[in-house]
ModelCIF file with pLDDT and N, C-alpha, C, O atoms, coordinates in Angstrom:
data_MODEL
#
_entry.id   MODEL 
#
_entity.id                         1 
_entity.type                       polymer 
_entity.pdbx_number_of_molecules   1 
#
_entity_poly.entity_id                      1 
_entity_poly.type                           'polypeptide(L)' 
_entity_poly.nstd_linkage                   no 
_entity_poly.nstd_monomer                   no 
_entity_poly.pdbx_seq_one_letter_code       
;(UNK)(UNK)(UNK)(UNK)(UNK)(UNK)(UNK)(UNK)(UNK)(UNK)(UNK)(UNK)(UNK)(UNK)(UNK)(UNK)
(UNK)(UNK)(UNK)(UNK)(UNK)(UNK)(UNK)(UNK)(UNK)(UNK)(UNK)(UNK)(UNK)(UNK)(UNK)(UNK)
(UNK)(UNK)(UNK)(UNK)(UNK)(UNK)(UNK)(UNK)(UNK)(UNK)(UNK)(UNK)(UNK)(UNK)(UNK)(UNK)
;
_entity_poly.pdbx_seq_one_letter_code_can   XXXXXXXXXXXXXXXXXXXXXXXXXXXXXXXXXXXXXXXXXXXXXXXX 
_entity_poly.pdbx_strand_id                 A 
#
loop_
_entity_poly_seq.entity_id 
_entity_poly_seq.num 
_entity_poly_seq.mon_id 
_entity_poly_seq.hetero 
1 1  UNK n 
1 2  UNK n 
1 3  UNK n 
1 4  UNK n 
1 5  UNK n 
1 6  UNK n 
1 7  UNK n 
1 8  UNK n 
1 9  UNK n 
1 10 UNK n 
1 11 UNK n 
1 12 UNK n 
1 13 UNK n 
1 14 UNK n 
1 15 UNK n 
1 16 UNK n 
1 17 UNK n 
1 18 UNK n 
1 19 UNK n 
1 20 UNK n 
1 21 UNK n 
1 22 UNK n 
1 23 UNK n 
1 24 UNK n 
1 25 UNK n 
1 26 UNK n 
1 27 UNK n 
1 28 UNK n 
1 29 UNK n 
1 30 UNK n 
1 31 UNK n 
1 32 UNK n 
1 33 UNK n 
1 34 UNK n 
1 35 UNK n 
1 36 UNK n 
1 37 UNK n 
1 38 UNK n 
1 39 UNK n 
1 40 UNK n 
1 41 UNK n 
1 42 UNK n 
1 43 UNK n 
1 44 UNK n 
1 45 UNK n 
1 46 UNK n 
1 47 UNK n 
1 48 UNK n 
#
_struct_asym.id          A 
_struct_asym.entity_id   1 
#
loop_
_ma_qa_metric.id 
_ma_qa_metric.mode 
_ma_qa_metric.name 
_ma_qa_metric.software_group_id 
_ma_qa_metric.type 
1 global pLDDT . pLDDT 
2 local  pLDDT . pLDDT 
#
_ma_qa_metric_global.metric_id      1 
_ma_qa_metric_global.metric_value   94.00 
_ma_qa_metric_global.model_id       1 
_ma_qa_metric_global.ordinal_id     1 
#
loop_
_ma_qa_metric_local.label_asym_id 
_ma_qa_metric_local.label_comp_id 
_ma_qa_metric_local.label_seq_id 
_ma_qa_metric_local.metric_id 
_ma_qa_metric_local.metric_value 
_ma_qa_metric_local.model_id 
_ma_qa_metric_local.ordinal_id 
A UNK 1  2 95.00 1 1  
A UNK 2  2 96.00 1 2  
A UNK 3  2 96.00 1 3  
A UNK 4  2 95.00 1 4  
A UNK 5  2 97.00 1 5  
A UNK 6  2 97.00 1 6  
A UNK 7  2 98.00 1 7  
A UNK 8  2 98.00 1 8  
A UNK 9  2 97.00 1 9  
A UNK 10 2 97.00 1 10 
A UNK 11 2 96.00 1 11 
A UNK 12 2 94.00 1 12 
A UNK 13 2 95.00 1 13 
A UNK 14 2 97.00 1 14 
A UNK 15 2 98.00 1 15 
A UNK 16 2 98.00 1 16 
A UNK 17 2 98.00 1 17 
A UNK 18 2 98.00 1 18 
A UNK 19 2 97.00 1 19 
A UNK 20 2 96.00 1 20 
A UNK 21 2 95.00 1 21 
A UNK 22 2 94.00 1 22 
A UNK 23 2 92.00 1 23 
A UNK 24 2 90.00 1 24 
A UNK 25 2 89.00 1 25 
A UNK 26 2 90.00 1 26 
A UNK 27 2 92.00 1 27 
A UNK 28 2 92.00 1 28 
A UNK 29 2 94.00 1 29 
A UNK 30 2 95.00 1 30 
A UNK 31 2 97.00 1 31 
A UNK 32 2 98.00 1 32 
A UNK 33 2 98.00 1 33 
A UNK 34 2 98.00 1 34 
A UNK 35 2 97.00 1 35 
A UNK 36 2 96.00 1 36 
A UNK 37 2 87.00 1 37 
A UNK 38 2 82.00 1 38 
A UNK 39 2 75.00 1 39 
A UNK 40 2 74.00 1 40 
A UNK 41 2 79.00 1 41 
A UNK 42 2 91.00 1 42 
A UNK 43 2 96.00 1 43 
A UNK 44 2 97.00 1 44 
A UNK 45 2 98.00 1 45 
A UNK 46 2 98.00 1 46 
A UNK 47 2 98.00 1 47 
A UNK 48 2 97.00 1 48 
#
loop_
_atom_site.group_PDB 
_atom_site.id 
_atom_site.type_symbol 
_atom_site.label_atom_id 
_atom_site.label_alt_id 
_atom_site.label_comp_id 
_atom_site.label_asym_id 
_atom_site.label_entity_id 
_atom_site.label_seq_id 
_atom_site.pdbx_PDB_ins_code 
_atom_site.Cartn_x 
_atom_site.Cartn_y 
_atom_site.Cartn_z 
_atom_site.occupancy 
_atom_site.B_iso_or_equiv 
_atom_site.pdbx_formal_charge 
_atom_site.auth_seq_id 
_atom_site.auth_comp_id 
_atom_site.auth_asym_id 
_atom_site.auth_atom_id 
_atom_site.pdbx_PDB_model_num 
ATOM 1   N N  . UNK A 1 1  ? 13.152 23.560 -8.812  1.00 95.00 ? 1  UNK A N  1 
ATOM 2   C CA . UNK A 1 1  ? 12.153 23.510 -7.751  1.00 95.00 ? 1  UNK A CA 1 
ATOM 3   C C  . UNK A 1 1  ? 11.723 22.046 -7.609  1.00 95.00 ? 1  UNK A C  1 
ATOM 4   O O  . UNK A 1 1  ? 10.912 21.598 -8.419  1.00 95.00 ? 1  UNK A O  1 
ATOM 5   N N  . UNK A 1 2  ? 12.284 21.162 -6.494  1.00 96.00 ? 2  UNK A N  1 
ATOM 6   C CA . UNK A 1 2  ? 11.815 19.942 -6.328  1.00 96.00 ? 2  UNK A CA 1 
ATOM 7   C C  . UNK A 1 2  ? 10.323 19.500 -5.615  1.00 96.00 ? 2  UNK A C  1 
ATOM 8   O O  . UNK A 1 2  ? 9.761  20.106 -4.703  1.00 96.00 ? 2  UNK A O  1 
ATOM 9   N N  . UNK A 1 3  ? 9.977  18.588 -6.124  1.00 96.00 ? 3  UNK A N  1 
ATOM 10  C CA . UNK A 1 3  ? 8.993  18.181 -5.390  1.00 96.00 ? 3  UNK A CA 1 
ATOM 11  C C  . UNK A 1 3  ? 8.784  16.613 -5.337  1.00 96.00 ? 3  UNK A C  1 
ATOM 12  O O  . UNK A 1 3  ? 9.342  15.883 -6.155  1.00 96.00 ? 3  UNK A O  1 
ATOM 13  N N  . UNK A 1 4  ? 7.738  15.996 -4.077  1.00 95.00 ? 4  UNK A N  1 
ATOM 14  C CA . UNK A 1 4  ? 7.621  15.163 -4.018  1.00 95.00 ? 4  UNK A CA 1 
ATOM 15  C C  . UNK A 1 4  ? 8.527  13.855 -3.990  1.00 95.00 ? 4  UNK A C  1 
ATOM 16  O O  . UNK A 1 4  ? 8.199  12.712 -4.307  1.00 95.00 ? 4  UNK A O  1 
ATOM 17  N N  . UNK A 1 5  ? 9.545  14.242 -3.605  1.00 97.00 ? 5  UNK A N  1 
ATOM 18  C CA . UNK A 1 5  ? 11.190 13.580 -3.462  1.00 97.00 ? 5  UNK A CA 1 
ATOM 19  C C  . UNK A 1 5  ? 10.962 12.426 -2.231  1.00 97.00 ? 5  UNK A C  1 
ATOM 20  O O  . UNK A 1 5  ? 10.382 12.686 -1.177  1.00 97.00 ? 5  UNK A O  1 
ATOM 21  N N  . UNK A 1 6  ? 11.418 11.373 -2.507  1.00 97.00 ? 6  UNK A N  1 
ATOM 22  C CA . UNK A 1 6  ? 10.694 10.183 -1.735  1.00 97.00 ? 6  UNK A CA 1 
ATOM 23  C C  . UNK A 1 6  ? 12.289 9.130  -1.820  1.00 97.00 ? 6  UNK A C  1 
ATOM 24  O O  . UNK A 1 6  ? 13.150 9.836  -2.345  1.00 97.00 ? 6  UNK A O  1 
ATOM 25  N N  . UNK A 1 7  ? 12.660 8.221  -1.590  1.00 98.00 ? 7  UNK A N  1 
ATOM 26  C CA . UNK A 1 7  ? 14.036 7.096  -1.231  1.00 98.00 ? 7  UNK A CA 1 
ATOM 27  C C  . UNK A 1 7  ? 13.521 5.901  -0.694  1.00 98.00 ? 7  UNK A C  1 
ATOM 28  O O  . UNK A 1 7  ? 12.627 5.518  0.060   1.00 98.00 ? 7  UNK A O  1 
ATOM 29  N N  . UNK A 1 8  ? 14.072 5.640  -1.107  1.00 98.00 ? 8  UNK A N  1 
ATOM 30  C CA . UNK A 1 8  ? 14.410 3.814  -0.598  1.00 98.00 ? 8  UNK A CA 1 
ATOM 31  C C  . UNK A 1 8  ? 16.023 3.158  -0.511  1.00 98.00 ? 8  UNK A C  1 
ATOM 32  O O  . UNK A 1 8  ? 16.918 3.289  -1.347  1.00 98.00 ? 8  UNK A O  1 
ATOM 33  N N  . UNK A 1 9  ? 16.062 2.386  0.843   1.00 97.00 ? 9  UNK A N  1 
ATOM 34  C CA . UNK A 1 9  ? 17.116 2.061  0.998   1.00 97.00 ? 9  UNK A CA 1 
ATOM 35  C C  . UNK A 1 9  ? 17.146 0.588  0.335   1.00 97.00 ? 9  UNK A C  1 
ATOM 36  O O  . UNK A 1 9  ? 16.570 -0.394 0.806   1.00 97.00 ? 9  UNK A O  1 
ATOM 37  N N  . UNK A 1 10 ? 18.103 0.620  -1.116  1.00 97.00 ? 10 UNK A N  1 
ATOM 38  C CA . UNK A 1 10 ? 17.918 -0.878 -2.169  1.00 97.00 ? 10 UNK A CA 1 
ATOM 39  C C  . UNK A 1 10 ? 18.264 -1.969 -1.255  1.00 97.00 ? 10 UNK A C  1 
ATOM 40  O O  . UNK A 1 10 ? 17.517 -2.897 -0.943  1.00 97.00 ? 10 UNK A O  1 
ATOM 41  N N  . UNK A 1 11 ? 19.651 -1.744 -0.791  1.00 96.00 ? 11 UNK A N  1 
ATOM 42  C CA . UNK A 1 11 ? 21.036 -2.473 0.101   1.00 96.00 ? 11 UNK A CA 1 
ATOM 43  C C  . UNK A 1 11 ? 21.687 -1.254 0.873   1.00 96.00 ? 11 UNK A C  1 
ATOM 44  O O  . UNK A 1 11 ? 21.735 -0.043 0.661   1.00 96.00 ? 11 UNK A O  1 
ATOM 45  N N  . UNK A 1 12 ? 22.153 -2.074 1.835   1.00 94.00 ? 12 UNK A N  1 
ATOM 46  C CA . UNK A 1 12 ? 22.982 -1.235 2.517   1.00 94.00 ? 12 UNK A CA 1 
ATOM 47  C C  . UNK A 1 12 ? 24.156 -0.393 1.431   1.00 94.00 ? 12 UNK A C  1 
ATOM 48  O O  . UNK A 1 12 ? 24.803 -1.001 0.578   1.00 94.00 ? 12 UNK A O  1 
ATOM 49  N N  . UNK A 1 13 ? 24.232 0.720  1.611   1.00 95.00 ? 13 UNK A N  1 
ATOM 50  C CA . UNK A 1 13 ? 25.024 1.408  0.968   1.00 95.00 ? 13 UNK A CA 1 
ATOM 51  C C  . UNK A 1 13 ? 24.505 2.294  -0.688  1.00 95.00 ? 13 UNK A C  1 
ATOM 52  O O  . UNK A 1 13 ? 24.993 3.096  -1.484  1.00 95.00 ? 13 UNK A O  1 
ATOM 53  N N  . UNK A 1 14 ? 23.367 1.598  -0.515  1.00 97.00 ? 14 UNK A N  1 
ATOM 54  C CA . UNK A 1 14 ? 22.555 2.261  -1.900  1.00 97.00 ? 14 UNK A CA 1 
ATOM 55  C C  . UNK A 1 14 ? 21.112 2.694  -1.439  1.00 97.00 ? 14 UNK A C  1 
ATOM 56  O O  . UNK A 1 14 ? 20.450 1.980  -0.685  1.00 97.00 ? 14 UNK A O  1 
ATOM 57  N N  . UNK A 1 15 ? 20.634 3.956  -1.951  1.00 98.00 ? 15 UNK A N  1 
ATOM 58  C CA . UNK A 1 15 ? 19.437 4.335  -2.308  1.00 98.00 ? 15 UNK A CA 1 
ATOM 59  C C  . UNK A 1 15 ? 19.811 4.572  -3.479  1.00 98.00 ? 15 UNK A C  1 
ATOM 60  O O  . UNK A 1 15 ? 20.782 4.817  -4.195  1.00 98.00 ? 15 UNK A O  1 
ATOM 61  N N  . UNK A 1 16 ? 17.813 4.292  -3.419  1.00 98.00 ? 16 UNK A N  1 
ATOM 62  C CA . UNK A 1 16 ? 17.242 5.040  -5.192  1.00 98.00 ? 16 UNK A CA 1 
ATOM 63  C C  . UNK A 1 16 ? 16.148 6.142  -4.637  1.00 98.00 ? 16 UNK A C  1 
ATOM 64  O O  . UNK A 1 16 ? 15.134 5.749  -4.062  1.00 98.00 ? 16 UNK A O  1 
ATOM 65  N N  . UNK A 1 17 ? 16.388 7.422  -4.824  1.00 98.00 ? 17 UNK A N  1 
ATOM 66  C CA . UNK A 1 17 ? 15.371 8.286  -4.942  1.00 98.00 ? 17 UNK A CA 1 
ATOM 67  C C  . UNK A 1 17 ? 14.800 8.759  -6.298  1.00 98.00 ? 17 UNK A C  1 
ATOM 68  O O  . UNK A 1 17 ? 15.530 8.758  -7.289  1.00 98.00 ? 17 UNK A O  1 
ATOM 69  N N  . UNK A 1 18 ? 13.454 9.182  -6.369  1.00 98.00 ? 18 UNK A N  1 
ATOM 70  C CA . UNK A 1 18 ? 12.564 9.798  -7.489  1.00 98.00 ? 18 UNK A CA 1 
ATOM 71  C C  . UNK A 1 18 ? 12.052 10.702 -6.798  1.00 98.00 ? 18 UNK A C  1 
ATOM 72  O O  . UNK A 1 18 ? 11.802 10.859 -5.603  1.00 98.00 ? 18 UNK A O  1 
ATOM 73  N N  . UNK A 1 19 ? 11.887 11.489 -8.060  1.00 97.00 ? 19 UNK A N  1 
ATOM 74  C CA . UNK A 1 19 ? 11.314 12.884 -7.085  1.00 97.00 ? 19 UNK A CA 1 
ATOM 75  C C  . UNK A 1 19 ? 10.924 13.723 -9.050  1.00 97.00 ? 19 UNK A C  1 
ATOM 76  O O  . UNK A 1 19 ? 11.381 13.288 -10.107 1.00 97.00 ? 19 UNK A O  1 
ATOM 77  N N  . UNK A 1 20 ? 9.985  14.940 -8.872  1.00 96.00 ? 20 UNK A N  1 
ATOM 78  C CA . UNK A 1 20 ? 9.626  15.903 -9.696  1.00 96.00 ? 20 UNK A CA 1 
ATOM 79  C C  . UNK A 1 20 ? 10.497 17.423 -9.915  1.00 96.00 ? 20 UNK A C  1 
ATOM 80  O O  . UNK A 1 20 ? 10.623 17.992 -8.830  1.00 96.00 ? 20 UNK A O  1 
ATOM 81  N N  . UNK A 1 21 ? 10.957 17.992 -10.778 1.00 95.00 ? 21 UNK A N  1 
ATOM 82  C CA . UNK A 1 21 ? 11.271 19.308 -10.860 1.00 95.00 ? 21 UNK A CA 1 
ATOM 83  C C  . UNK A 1 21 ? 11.036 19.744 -11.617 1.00 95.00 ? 21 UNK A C  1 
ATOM 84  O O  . UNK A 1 21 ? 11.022 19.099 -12.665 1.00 95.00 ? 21 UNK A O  1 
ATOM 85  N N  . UNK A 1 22 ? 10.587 21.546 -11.623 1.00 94.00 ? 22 UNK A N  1 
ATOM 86  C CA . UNK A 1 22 ? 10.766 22.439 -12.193 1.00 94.00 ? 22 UNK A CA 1 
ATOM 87  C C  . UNK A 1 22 ? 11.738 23.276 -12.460 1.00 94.00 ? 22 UNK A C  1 
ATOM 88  O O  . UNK A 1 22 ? 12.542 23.741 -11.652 1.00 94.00 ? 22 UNK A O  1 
ATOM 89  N N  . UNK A 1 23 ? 11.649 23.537 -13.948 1.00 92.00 ? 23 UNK A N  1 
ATOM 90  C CA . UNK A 1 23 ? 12.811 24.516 -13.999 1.00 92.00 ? 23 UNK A CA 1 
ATOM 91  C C  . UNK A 1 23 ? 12.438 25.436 -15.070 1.00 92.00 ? 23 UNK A C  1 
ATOM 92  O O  . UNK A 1 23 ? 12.139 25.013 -16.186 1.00 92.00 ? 23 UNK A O  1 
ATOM 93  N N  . UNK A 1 24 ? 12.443 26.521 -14.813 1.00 90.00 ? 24 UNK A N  1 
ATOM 94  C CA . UNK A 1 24 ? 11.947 27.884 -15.440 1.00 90.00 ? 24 UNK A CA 1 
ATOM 95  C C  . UNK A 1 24 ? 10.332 27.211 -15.519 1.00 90.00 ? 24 UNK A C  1 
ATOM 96  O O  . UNK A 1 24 ? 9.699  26.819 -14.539 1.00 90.00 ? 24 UNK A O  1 
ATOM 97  N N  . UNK A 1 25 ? 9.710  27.184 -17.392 1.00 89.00 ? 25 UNK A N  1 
ATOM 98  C CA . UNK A 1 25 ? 8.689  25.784 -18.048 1.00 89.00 ? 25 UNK A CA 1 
ATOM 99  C C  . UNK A 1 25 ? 8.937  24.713 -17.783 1.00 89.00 ? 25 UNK A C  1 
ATOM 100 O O  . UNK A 1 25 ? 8.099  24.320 -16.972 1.00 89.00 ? 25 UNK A O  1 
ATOM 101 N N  . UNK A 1 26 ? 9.793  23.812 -18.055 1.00 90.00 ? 26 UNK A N  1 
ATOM 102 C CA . UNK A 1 26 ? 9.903  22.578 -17.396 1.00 90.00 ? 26 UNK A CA 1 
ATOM 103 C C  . UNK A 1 26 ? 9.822  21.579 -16.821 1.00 90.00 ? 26 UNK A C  1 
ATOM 104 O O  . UNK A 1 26 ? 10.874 21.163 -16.334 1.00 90.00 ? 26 UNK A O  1 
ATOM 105 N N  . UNK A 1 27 ? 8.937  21.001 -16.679 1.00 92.00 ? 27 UNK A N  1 
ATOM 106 C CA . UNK A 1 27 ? 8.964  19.763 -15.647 1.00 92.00 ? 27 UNK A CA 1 
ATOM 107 C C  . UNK A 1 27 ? 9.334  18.328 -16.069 1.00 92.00 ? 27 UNK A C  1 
ATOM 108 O O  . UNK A 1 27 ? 8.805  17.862 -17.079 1.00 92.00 ? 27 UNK A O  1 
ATOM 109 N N  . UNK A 1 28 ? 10.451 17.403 -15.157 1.00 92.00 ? 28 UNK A N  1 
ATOM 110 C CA . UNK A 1 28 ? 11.104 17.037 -15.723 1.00 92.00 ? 28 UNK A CA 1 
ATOM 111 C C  . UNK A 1 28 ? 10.364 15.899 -14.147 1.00 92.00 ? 28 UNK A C  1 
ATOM 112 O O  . UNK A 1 28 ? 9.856  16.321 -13.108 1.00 92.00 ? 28 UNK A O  1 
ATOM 113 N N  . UNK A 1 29 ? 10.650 14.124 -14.673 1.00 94.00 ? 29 UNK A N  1 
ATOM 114 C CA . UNK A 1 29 ? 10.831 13.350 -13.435 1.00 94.00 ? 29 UNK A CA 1 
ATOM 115 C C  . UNK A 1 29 ? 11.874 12.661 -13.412 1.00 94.00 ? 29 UNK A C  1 
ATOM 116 O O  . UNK A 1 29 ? 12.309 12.147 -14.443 1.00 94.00 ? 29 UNK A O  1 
ATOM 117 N N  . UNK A 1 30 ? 12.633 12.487 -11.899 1.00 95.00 ? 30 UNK A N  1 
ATOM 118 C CA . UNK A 1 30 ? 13.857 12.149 -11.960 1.00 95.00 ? 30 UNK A CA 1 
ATOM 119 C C  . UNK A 1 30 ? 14.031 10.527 -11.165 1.00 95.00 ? 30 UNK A C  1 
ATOM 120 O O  . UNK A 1 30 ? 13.150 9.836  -10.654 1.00 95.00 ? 30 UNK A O  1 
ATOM 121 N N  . UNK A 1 31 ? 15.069 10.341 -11.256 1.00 97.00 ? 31 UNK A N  1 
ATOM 122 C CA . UNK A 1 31 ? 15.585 8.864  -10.726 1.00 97.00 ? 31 UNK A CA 1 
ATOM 123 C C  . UNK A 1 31 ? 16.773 8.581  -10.606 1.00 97.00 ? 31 UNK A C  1 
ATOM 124 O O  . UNK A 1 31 ? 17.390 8.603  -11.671 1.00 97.00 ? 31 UNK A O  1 
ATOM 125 N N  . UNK A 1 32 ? 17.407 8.293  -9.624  1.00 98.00 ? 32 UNK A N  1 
ATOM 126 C CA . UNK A 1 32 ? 18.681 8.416  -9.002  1.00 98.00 ? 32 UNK A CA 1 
ATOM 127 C C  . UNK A 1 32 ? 18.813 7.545  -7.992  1.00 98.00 ? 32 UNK A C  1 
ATOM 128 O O  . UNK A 1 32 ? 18.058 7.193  -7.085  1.00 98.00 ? 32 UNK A O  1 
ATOM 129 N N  . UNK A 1 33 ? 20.262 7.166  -8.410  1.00 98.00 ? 33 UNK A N  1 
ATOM 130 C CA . UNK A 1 33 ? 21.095 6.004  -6.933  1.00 98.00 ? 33 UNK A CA 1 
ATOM 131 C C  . UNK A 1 33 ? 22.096 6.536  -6.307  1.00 98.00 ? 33 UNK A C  1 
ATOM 132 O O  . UNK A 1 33 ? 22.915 6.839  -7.175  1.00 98.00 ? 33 UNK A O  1 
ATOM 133 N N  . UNK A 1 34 ? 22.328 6.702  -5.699  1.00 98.00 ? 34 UNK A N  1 
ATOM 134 C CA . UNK A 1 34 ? 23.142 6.984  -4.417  1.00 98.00 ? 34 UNK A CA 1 
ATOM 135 C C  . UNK A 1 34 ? 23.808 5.746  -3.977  1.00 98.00 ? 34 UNK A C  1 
ATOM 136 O O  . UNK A 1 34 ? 23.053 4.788  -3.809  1.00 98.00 ? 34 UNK A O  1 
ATOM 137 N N  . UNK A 1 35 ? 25.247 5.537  -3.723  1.00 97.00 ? 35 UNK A N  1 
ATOM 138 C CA . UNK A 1 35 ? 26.407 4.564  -3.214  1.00 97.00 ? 35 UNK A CA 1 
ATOM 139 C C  . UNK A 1 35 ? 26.618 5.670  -2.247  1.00 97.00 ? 35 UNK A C  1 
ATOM 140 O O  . UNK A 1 35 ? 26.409 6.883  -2.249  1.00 97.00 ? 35 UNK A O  1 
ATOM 141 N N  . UNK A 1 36 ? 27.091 4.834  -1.452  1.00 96.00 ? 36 UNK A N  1 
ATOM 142 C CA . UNK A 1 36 ? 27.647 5.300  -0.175  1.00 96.00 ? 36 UNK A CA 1 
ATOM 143 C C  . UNK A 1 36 ? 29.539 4.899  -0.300  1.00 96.00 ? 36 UNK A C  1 
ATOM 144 O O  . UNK A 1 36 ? 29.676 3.680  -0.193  1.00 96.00 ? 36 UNK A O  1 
ATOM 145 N N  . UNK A 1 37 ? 30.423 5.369  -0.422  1.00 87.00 ? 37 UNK A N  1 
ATOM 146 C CA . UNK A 1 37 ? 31.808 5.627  -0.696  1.00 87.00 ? 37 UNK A CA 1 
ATOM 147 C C  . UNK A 1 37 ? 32.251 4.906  0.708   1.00 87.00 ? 37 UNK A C  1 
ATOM 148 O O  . UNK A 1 37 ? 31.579 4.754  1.728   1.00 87.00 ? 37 UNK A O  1 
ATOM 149 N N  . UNK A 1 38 ? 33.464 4.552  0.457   1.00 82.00 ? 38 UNK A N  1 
ATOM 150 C CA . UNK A 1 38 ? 34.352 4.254  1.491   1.00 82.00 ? 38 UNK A CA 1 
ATOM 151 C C  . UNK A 1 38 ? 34.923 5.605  2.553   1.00 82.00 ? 38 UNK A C  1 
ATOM 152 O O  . UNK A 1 38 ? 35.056 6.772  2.183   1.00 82.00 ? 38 UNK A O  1 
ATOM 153 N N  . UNK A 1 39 ? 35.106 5.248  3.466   1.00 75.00 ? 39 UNK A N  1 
ATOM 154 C CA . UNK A 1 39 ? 35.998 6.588  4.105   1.00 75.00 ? 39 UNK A CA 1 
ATOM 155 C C  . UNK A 1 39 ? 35.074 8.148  4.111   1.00 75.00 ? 39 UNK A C  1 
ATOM 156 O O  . UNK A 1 39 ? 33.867 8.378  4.185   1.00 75.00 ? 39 UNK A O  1 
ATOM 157 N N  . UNK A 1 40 ? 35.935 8.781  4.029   1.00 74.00 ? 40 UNK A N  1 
ATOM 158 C CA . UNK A 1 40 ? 34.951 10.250 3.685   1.00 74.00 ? 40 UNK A CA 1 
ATOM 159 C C  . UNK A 1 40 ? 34.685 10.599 2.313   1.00 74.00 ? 40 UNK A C  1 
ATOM 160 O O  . UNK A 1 40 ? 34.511 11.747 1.906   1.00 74.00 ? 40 UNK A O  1 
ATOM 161 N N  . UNK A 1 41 ? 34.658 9.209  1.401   1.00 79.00 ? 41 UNK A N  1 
ATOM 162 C CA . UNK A 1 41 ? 33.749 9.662  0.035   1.00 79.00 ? 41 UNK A CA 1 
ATOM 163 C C  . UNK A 1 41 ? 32.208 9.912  0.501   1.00 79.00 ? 41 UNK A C  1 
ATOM 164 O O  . UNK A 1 41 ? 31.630 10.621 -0.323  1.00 79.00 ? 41 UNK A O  1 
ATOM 165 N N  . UNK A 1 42 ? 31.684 9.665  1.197   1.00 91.00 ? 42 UNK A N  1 
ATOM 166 C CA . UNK A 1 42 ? 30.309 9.727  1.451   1.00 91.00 ? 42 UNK A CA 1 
ATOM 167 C C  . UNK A 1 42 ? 29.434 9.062  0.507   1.00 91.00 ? 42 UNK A C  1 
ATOM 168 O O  . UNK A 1 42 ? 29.520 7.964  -0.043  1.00 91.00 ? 42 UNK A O  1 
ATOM 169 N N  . UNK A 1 43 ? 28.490 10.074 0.445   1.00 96.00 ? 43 UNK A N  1 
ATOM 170 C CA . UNK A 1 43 ? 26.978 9.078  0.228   1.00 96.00 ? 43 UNK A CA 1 
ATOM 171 C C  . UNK A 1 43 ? 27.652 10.285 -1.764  1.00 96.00 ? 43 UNK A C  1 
ATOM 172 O O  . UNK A 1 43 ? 28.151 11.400 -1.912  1.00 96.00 ? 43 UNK A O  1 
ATOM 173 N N  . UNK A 1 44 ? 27.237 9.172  -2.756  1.00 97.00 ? 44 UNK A N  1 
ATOM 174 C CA . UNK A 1 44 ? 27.730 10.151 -4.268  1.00 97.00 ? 44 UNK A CA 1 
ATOM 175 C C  . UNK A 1 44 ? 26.677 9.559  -5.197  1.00 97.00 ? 44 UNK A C  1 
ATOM 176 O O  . UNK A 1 44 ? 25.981 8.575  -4.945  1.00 97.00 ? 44 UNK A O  1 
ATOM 177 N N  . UNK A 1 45 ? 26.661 10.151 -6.091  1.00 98.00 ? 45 UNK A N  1 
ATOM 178 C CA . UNK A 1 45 ? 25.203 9.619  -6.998  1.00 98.00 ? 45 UNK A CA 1 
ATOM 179 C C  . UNK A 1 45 ? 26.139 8.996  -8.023  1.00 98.00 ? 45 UNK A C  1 
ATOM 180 O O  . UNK A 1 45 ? 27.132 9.504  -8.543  1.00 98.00 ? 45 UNK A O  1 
ATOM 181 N N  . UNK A 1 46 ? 25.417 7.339  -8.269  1.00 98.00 ? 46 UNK A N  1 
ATOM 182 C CA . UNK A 1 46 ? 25.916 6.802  -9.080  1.00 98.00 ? 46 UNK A CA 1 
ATOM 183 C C  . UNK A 1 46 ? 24.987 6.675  -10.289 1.00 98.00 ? 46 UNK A C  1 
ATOM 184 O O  . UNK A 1 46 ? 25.566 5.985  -11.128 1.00 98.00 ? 46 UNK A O  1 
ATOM 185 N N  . UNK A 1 47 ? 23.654 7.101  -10.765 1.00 98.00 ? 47 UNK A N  1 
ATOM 186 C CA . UNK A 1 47 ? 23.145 6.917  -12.063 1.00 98.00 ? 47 UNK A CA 1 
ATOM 187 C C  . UNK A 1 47 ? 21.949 7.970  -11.572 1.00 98.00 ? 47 UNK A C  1 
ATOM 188 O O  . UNK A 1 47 ? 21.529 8.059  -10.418 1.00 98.00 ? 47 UNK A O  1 
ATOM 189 N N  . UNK A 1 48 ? 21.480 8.783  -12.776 1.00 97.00 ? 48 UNK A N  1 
ATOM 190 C CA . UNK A 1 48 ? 20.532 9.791  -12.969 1.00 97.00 ? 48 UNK A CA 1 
ATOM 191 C C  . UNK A 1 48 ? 19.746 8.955  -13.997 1.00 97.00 ? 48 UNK A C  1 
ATOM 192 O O  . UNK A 1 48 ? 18.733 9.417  -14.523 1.00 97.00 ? 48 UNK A O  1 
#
């Protein structure tokens, strides 16, 4: 169950999003980059 999920564009071709989840008890905060791939790799997460 996400929440509060928010991005920023670093450079062209990268975000970093943070955001909150639940899972079952749980709550966990997250942080993640996103590259954007050549061709039809698309947008892929490069670090959690």
């Amino acid at each position: 169950e996400p929440s509060d999920m928010s991005g920023v564009l670093l450079a062209p071709g990268l975000v970093h999003l943070t955001f909150e989840t639940i899972l079952g008890e749980r709550r966990t905060r997250h942080s993640s980059i996103w590259r954007k791939g050549d061709g039809a790799a698309g947008w892929r997460m490069y670090y959690h």
